[in-house]
Protein backbone atom coordinates (compact mmCIF):
# COMPACT_ATOMS: atom_id res chain seq x y z
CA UNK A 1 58.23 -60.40 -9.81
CA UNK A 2 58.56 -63.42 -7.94
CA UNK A 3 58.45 -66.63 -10.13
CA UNK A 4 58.88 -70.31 -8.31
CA UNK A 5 61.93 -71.98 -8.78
CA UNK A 6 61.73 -76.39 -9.20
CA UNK A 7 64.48 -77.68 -6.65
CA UNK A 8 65.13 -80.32 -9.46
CA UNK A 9 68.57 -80.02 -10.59
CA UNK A 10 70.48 -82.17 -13.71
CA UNK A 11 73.97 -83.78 -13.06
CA UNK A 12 75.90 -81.09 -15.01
CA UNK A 13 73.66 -77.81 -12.39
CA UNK A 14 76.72 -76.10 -11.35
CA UNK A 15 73.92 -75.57 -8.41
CA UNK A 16 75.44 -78.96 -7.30
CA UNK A 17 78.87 -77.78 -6.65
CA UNK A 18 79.99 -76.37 -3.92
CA UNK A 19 81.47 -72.71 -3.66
CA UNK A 20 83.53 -72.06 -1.04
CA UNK A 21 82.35 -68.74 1.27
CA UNK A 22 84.70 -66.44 3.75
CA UNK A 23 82.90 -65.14 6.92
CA UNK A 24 82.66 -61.27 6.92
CA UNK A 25 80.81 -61.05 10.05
CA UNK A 26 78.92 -62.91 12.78
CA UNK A 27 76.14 -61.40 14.17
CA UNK A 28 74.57 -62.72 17.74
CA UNK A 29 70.84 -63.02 17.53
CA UNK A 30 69.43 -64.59 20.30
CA UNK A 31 70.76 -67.64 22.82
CA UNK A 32 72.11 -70.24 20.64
CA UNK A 33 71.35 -68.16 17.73
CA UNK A 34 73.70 -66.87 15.03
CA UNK A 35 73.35 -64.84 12.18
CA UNK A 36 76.71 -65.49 9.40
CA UNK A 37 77.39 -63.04 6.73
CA UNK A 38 79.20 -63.72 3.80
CA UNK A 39 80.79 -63.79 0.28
CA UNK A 40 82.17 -66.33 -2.00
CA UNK A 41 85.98 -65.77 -2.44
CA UNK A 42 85.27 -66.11 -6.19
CA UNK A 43 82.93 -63.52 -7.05
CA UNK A 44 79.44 -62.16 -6.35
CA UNK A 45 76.76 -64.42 -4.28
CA UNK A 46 74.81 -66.25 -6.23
CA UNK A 47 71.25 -64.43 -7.07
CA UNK A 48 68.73 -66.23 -5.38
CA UNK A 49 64.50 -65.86 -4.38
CA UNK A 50 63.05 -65.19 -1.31
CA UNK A 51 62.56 -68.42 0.57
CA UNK A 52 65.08 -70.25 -1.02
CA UNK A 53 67.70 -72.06 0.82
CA UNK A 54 71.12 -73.01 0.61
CA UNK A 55 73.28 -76.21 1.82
CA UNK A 56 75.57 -74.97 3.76
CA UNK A 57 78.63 -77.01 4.89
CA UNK A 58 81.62 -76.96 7.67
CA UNK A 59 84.33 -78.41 6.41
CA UNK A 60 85.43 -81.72 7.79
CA UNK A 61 81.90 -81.78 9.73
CA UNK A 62 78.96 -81.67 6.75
CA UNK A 63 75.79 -79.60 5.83
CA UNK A 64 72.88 -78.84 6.57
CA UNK A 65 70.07 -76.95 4.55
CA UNK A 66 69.72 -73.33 5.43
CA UNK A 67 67.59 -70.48 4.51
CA UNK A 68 69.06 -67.44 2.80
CA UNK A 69 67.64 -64.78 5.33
CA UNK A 70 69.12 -61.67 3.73
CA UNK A 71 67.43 -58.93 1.39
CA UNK A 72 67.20 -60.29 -2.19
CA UNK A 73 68.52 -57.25 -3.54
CA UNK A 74 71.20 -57.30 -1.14
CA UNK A 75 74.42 -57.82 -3.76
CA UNK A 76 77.47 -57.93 -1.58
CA UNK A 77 76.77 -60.61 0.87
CA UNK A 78 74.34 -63.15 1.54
CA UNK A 79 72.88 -64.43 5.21
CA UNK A 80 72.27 -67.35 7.03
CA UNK A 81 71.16 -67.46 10.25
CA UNK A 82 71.45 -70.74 12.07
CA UNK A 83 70.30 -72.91 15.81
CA UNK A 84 73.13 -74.19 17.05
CA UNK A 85 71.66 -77.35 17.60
CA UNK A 86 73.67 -80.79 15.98
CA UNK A 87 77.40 -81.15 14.91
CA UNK A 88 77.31 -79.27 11.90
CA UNK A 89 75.64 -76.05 13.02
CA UNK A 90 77.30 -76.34 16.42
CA UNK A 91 80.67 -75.65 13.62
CA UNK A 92 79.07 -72.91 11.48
CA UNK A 93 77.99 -70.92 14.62
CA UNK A 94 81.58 -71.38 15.98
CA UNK A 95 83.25 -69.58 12.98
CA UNK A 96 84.64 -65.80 13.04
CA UNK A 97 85.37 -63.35 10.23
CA UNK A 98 87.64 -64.56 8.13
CA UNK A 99 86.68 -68.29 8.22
CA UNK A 100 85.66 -70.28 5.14
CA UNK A 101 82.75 -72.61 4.48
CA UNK A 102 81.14 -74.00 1.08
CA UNK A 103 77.53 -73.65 0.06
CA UNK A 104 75.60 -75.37 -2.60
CA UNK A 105 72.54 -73.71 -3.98
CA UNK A 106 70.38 -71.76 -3.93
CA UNK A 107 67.49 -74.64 -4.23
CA UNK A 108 64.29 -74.77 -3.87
CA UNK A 109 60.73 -73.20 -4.52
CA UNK A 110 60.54 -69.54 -3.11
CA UNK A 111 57.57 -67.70 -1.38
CA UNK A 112 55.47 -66.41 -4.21
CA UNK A 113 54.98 -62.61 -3.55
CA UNK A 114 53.19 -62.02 -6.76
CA UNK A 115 50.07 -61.10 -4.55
CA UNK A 116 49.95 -57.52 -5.97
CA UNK A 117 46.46 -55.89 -4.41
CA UNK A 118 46.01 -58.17 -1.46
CA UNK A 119 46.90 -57.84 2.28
CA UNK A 120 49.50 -60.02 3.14
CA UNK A 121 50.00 -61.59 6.69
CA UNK A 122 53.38 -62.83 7.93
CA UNK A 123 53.08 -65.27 11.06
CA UNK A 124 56.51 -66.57 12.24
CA UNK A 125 56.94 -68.66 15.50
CA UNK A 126 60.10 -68.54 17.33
CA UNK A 127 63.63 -68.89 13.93
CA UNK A 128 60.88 -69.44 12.16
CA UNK A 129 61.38 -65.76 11.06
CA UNK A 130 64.61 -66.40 9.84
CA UNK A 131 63.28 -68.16 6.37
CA UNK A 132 60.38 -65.29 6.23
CA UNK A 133 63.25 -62.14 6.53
CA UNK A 134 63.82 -61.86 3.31
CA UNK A 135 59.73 -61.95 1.97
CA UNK A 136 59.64 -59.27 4.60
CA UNK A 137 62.32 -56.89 2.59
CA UNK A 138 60.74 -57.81 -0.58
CA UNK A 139 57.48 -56.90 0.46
CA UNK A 140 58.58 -53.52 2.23
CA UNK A 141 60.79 -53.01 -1.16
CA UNK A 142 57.33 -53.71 -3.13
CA UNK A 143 55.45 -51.98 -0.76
CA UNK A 144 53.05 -49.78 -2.87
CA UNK A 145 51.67 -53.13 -4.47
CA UNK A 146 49.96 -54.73 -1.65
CA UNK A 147 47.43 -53.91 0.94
CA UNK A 148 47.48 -53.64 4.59
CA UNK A 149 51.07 -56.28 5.70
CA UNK A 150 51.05 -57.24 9.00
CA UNK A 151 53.59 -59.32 10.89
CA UNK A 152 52.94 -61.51 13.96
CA UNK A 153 55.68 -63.09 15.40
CA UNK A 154 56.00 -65.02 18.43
CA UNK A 155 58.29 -66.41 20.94
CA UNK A 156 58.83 -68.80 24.38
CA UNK A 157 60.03 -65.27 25.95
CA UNK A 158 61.23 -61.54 25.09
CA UNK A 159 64.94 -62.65 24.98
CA UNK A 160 63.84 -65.04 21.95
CA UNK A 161 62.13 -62.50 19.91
CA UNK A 162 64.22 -63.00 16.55
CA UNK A 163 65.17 -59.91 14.91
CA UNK A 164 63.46 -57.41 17.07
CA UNK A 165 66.26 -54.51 16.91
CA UNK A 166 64.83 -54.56 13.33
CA UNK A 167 61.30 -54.73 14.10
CA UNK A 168 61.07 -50.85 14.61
CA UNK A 169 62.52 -50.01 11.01
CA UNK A 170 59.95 -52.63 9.67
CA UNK A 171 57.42 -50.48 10.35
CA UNK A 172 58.55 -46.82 9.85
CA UNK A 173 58.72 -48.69 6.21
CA UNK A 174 54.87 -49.60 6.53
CA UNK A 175 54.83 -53.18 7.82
CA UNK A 176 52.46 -53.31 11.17
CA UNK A 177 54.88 -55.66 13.80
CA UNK A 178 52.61 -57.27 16.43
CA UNK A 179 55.27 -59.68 18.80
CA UNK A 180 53.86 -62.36 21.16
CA UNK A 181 55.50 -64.09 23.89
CA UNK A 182 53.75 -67.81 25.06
CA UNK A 183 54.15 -66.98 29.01
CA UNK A 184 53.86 -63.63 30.73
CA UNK A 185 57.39 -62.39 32.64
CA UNK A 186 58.53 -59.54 34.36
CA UNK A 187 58.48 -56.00 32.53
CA UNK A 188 56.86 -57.47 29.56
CA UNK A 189 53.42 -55.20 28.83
CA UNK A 190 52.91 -56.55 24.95
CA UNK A 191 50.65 -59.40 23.69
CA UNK A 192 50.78 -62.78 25.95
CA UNK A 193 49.68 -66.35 23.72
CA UNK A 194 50.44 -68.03 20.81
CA UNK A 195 50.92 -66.74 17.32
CA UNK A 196 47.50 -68.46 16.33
CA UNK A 197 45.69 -66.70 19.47
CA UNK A 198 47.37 -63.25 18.43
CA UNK A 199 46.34 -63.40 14.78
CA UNK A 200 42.77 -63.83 15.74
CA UNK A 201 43.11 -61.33 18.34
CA UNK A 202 44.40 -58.88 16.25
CA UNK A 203 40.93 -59.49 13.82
CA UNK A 204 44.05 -59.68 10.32
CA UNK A 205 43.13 -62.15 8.31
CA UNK A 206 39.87 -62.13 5.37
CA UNK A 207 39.12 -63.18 1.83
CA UNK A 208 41.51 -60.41 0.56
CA UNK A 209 44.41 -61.99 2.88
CA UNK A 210 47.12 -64.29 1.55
CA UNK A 211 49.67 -65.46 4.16
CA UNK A 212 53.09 -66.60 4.55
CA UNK A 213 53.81 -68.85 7.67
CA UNK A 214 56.65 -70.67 9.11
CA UNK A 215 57.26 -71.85 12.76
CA UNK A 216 56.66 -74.94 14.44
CA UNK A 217 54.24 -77.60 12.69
CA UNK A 218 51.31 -77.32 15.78
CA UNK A 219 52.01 -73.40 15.40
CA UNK A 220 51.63 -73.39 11.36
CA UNK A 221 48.06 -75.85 11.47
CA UNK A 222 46.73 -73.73 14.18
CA UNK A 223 47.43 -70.91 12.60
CA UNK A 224 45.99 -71.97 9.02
CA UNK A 225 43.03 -73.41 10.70
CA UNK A 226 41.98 -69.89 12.08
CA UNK A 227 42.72 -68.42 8.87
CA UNK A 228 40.45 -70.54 7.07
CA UNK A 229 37.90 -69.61 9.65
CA UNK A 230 38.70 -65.98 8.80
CA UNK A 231 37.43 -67.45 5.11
CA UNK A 232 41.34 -66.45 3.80
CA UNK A 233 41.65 -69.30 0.94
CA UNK A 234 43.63 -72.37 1.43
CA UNK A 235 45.44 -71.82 -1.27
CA UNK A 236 46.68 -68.78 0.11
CA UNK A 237 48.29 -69.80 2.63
CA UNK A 238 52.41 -70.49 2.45
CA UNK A 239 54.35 -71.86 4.51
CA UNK A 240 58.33 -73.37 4.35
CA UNK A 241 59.31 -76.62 5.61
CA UNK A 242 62.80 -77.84 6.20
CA UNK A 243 62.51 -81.00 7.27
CA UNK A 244 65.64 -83.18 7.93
CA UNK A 245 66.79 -81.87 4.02
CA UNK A 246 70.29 -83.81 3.31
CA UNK A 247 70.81 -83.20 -0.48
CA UNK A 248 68.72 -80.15 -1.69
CA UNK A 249 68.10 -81.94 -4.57
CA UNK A 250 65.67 -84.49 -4.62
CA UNK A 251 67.59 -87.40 -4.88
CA UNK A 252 68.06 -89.21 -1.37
CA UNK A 253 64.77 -88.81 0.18
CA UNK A 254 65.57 -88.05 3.59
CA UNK A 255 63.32 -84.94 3.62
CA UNK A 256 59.80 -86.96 2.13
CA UNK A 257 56.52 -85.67 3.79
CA UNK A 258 53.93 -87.67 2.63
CA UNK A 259 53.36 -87.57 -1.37
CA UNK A 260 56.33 -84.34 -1.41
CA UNK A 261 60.18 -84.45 -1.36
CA UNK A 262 60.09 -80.82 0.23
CA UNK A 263 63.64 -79.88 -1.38
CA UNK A 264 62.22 -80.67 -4.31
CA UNK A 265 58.33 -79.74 -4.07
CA UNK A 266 59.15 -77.17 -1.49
CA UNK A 267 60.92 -75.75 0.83
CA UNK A 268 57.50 -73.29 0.33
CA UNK A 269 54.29 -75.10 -0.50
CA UNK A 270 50.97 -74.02 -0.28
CA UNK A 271 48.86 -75.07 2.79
CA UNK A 272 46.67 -77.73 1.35
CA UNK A 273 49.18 -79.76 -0.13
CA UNK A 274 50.58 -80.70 3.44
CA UNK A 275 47.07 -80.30 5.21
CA UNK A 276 46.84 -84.04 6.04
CA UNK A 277 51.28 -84.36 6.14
CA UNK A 278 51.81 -81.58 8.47
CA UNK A 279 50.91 -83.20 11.92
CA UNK A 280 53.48 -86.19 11.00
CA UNK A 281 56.03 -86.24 13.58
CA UNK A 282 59.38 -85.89 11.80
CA UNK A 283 61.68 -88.72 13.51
């Protein structure tokens, strides 16, 4: 049972300090993609909710807030899988087994999957499916208390489907995988448009439908906006942000959206919250 988790942490949160991890693998996802497994040298990972996120940190370089993409139930290890993009997770995609790093957490509120009875759509665009892997194991775990659960994920091409060696084992375990690619290319015979165009396509979405979303902002208010034309409630609809977090916990207010300090309010809020926030350009 999921239950939602306040980012708010006190002085004395041993959430606050770090723990230093070791590298056990590093798994190549896509271009400039990397997917880091790994284990605190001091004991089990830390037990954590879908959706949550950690702050993970290169030593000598900084952190950078980081969704825990592996199975909940998973005990051994824990995953992050990270854009190389800036300084610090140009260093965290560089490391190899063996390697150490520190994370803080987990923070943050997690996807709330107590939706027992109703269909559940999934719409990721692009690593935006990297925050929503581990609803999808707990959902596929859970699987006998939901509906129909549907995935739509969608990409700039094939070669930046995220995940999709795993897509085939999603649904032998009764989750229905519909991938999307924005342009058509050579040898690709499977949906062509956005994730919002393939949802209503695909006819997924009612009043019995709750969703979880996370991708690019235009992506996510598209994407709500044909939901709520599907008459799925606002307030069902979830989605993670991860915007420019610094601390994880609340205090230095680089990651404000409008009325919501998302490491605090979020990473996961529900859609109506951040209805009028969501088109902000984050600088």
């Amino acid at each position: 049972m999921s239950t939602a988790v306040s980012g708010t942490t006190s002085p004395n949160d041993p959430l606050l300090a770090p723990r230093v991890h070791e590298v056990t693998a590093m798994i190549d996802e896509i271009p400039d993609v990397v997917t880091i497994r790994c284990a605190p040298i001091d004991g089990p990972p830390s037990p954590f909710q879908a959706g949550q996120i950690g702050m993970v940190g290169a030593f000598g370089v900084g952190e950078a807030a980081i969704s825990i993409s592996s199975p909940v139930s998973e005990p051994r290890f824990h995953e992050y899988t990270i854009r190389r993009a800036g300084s610090i997770t140009t260093a965290l995609t560089r490391m190899r087994p063996g390697d150490q790093f520190w994370v803080r957490g987990p923070f943050g509120k997690p996807w709330n999957l107590d939706l027992d009875g109703r269909d559940i759509l999934i719409a990721a665009g692009g690593i935006g499916l990297a925050p929503l892997r581990s609803a999808v194991y707990e959902v596929l775990k859970h699987r006998e208390r939901y509906g129909d659960v549907t995935l739509v994920v969608g990409a700039r091409s094939s070669a930046l489907l995220l995940y999709s060696n795993e897509y085939e084992m999603w649904r032998e375990h009764g989750l229905a995988v519909f991938d999307t690619i924005d342009e058509p290319e050579p040898g690709w015979s499977g949906r062509v448009g956005f994730v919002n165009e393939a949802v209503a396509a695909l006819d997924v979405a009612g009043p019995a439908t709750s969703a979880l979303m996370c991708g690019p902002d235009i992506m996510m208010e598209l994407t709500a906006q044909r939901l709520i034309s599907a008459d799925v409630s606002p307030d069902h609809i979830q989605l993670t942000l991860e915007r420019n977090m610094q601390c994880g916990n609340g205090l230095c207010g680089h990651c404000q959206l409008g009325p919501l300090i998302i490491c605090r309010d979020g990473p996961v809020v529900r859609y109506p919250s951040v209805a009028e926030s969501l088109m902000v350009k984050e600088l």
